[in-house]
Protein backbone atom coordinates (compact mmCIF):
# COMPACT_ATOMS: atom_id res chain seq x y z
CA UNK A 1 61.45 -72.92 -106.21
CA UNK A 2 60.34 -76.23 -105.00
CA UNK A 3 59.72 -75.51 -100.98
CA UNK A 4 59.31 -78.06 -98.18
CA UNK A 5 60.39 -78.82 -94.81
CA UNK A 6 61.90 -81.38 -92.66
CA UNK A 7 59.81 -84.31 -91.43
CA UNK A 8 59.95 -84.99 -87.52
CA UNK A 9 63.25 -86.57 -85.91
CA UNK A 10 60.58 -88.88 -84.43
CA UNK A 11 59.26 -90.08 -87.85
CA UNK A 12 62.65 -90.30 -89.25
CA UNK A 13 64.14 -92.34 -86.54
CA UNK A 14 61.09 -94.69 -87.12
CA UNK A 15 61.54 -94.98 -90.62
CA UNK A 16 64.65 -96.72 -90.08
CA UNK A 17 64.76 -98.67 -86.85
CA UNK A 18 65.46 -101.36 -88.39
CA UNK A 19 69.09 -99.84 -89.80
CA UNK A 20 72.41 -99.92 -88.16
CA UNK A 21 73.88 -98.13 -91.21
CA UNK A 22 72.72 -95.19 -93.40
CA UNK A 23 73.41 -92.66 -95.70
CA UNK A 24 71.88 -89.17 -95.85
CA UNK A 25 72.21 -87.61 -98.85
CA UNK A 26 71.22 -83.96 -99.62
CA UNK A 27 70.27 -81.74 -102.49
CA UNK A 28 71.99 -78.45 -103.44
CA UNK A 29 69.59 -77.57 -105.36
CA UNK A 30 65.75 -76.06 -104.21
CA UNK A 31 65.85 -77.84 -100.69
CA UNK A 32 69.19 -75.95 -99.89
CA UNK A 33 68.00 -72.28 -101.14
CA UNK A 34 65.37 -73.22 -98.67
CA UNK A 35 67.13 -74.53 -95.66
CA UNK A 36 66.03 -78.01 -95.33
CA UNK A 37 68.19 -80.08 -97.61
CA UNK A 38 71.29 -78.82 -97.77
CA UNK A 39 75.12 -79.54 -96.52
CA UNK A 40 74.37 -77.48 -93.24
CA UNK A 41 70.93 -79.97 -92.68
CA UNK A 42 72.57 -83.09 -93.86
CA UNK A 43 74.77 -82.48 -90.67
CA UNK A 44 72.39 -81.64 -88.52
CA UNK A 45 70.22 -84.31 -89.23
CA UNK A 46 72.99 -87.17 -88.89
CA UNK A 47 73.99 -85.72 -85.74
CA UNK A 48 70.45 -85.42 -84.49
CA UNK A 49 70.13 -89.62 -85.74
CA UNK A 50 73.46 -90.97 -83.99
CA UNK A 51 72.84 -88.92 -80.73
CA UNK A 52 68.93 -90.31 -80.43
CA UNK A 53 70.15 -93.42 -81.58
CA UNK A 54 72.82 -93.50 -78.62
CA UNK A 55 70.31 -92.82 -76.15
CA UNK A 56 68.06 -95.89 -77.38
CA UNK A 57 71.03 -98.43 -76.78
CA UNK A 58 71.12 -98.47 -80.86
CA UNK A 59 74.38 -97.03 -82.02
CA UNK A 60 73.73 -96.01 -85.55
CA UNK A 61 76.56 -95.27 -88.59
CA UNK A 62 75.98 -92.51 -90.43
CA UNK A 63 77.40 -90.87 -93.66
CA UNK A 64 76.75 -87.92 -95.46
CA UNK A 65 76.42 -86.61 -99.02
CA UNK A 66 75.57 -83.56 -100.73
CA UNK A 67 74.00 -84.23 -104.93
CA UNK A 68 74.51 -81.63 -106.98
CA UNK A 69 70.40 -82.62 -108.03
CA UNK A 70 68.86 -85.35 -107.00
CA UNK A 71 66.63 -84.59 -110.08
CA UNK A 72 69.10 -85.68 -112.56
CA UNK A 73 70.21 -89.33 -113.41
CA UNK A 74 73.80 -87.77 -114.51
CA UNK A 75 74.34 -86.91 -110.54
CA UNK A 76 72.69 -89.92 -109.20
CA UNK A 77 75.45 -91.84 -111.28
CA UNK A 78 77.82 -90.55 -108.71
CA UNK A 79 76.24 -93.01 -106.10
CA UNK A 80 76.43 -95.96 -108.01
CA UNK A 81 79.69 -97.48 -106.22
CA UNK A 82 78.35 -96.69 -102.62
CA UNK A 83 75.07 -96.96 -102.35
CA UNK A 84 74.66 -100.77 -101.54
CA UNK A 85 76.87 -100.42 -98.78
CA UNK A 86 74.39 -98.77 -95.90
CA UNK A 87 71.12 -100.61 -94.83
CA UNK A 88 68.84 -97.35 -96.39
CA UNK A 89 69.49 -93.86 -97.66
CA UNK A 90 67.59 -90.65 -96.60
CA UNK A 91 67.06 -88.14 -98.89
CA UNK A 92 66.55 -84.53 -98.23
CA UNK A 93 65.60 -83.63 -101.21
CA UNK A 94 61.98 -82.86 -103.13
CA UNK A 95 59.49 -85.81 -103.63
CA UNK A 96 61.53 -86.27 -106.52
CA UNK A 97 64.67 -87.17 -104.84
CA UNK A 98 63.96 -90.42 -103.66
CA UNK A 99 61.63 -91.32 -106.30
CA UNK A 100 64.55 -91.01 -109.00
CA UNK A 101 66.81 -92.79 -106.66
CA UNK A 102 64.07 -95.45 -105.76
CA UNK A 103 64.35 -96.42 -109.99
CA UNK A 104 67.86 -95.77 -110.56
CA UNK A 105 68.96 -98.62 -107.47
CA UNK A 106 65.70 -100.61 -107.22
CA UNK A 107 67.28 -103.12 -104.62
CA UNK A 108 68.17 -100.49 -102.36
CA UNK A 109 65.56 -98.61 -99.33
CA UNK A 110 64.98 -94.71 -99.77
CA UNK A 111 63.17 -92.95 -97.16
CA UNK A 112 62.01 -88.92 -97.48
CA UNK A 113 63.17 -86.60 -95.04
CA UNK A 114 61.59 -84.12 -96.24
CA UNK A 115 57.62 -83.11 -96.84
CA UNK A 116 57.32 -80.94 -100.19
CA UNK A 117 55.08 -77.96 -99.90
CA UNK A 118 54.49 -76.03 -103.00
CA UNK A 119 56.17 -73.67 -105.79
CA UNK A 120 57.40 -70.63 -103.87
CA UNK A 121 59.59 -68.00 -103.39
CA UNK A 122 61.33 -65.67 -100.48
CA UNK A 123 59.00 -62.74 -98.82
CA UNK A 124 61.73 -62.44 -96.50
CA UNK A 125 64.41 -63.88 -94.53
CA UNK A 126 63.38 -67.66 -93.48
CA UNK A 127 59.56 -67.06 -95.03
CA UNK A 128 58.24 -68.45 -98.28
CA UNK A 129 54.98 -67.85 -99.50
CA UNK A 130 53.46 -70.39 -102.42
CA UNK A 131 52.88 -68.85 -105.82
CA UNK A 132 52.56 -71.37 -108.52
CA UNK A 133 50.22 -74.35 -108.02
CA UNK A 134 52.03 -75.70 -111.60
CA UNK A 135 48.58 -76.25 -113.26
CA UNK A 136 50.38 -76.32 -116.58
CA UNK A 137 48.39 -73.53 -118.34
CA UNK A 138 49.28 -70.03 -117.11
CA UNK A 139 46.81 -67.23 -117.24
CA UNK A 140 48.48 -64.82 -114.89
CA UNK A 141 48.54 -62.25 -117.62
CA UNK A 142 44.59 -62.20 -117.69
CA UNK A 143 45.01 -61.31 -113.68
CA UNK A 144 48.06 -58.60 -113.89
CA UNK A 145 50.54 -60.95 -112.86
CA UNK A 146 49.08 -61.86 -110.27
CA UNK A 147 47.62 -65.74 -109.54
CA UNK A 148 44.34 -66.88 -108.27
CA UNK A 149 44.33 -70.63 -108.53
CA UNK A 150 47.30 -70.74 -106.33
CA UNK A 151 46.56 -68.16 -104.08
CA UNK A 152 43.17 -68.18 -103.54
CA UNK A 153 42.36 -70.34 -101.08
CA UNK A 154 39.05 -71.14 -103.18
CA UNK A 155 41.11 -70.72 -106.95
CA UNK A 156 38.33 -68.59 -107.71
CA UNK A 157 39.02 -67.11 -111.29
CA UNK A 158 35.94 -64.94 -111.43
CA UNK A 159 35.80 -62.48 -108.75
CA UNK A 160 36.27 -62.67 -104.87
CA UNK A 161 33.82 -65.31 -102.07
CA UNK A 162 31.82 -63.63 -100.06
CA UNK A 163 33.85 -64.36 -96.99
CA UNK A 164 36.68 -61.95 -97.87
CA UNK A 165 37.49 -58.70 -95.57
CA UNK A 166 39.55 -55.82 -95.44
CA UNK A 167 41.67 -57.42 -97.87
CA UNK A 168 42.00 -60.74 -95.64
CA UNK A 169 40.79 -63.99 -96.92
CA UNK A 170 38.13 -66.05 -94.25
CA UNK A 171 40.08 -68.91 -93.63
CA UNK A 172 42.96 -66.63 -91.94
CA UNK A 173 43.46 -63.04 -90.96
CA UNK A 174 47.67 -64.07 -91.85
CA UNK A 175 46.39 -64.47 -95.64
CA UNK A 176 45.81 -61.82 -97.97
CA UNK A 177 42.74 -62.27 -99.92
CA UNK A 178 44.17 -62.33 -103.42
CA UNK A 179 41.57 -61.05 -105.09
CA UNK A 180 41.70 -58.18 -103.15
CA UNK A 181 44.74 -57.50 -104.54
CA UNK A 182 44.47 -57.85 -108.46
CA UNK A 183 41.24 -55.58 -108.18
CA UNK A 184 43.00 -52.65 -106.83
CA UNK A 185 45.69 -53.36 -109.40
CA UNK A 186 43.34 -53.09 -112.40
CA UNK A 187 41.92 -50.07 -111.07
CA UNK A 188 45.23 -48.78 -110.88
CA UNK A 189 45.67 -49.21 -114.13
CA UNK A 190 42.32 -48.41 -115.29
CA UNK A 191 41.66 -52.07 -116.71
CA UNK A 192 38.48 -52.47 -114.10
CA UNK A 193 36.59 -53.61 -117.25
CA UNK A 194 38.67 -56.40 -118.09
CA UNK A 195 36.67 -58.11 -115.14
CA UNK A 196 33.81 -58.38 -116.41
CA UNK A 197 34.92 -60.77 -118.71
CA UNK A 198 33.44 -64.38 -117.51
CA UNK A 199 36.42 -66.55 -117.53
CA UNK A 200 34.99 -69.95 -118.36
CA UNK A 201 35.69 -73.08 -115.98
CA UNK A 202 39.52 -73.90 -116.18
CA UNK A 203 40.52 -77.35 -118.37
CA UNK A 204 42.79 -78.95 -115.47
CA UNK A 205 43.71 -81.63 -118.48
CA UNK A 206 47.20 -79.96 -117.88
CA UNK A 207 47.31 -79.89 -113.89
CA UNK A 208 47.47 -83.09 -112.38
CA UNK A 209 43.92 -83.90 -112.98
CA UNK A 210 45.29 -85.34 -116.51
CA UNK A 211 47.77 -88.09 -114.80
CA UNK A 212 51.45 -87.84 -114.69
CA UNK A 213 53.02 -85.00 -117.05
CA UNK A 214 55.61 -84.95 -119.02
CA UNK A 215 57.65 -82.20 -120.76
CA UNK A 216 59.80 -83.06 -124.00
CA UNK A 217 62.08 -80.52 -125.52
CA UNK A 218 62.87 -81.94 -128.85
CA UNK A 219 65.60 -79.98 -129.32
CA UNK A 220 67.59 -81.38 -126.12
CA UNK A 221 66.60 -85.28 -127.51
CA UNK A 222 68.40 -85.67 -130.09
């Protein structure tokens, strides 16, 4: 899941002084499973707007709308009659969501609501801990599931830094050191020995070291 969270009020409300009419338009998709994007935020948010808005002198219009994705041109479509009718739109989705929107109604002003984190998933109620850094070439199998690019605060992929402790990386006594972690696991298991392997220095050709990626299912194209 795509995690991220809500920019300021203050840096919203400057993005679009300028506007006397907008439209904020949601995501249900990874920004809702993670509270930040979805129907219940939308509201919020224009609420939040029109009331500090009122307060500056500035009334300010505000509609709402909730995309099925804001990832997919086939739900963007559904904007096509409305969406030269406000002065901007705010998205609350991903960095995706106003970047698709930006090219699908070039002559009309999209502003992010919301700052996208990393690849996550739910530890617990309201918490979400990063576990993918999407480098395009997985090798959690050679760890026991377990990922040291994206959780290492170093992406070490040969053993622990010297700085770790008790099972706590340096930088933080809140962050597990991960390497910690898939040691006891191998000796768990008895795989030790599969450490001393040298892992050689990761190709990032398929992280975002090799430009913008692209995935093509050839399948689905035709």
């Amino acid at each position: 899941m795509i995690v991220g969270d809500r920019k300021s009020l203050a840096e919203i409300l400057d993005m679009i002084k300028g506007c006397r009419k907008v439209m904020i338009s949601g995501c249900k998709g990874c920004v809702t499973v993670c509270n930040v994007g979805g129907l219940k935020e939308v509201q919020v948010l224009a609420a939040s707007l029109k009331i500090a808005r009122k307060k500056e002198g500035k009334p300010l219009v505000v509609d709402e709308n909730l995309l099925e994705r804001q990832c997919d041109p086939e739900y963007i479509t559904e904007l096509t009659d409305i969406i030269h009718d406000y002065d901007a739109v705010i998205s609350m989705a991903c960095g995706v969501g106003p970047q698709f929107l930006s090219e699908a109604f070039p002559k009309q002003k999209f502003y992010p609501a919301i700052n996208t984190k990393f690849f996550g998933g739910a530890v617990a109620h309201g918490i979400w801990e990063e576990r993918c850094a999407g480098c395009g070439s997985c090798v959690i199998h050679t760890y026991d599931g377990l990922c040291p690019i994206a959780r290492c605060s170093k992406s070490l992929m040969n053993g622990p830094c010297g700085g770790s402790a008790k099972g706590l990386c340096e930088i933080s006594k809140d962050v597990v050191c991960i390497w910690d972690m898939i040691v006891r696991k191998k000796m768990e298991s008895g795989k030790l020995d599969d450490l001393l392997d040298v892992t050689p220095a990761k190709s990032w050709n398929t992280s975002r070291d090799g430009g913008p990626r692209r995935s093509i299912r050839e399948e689905l194209t035709l």
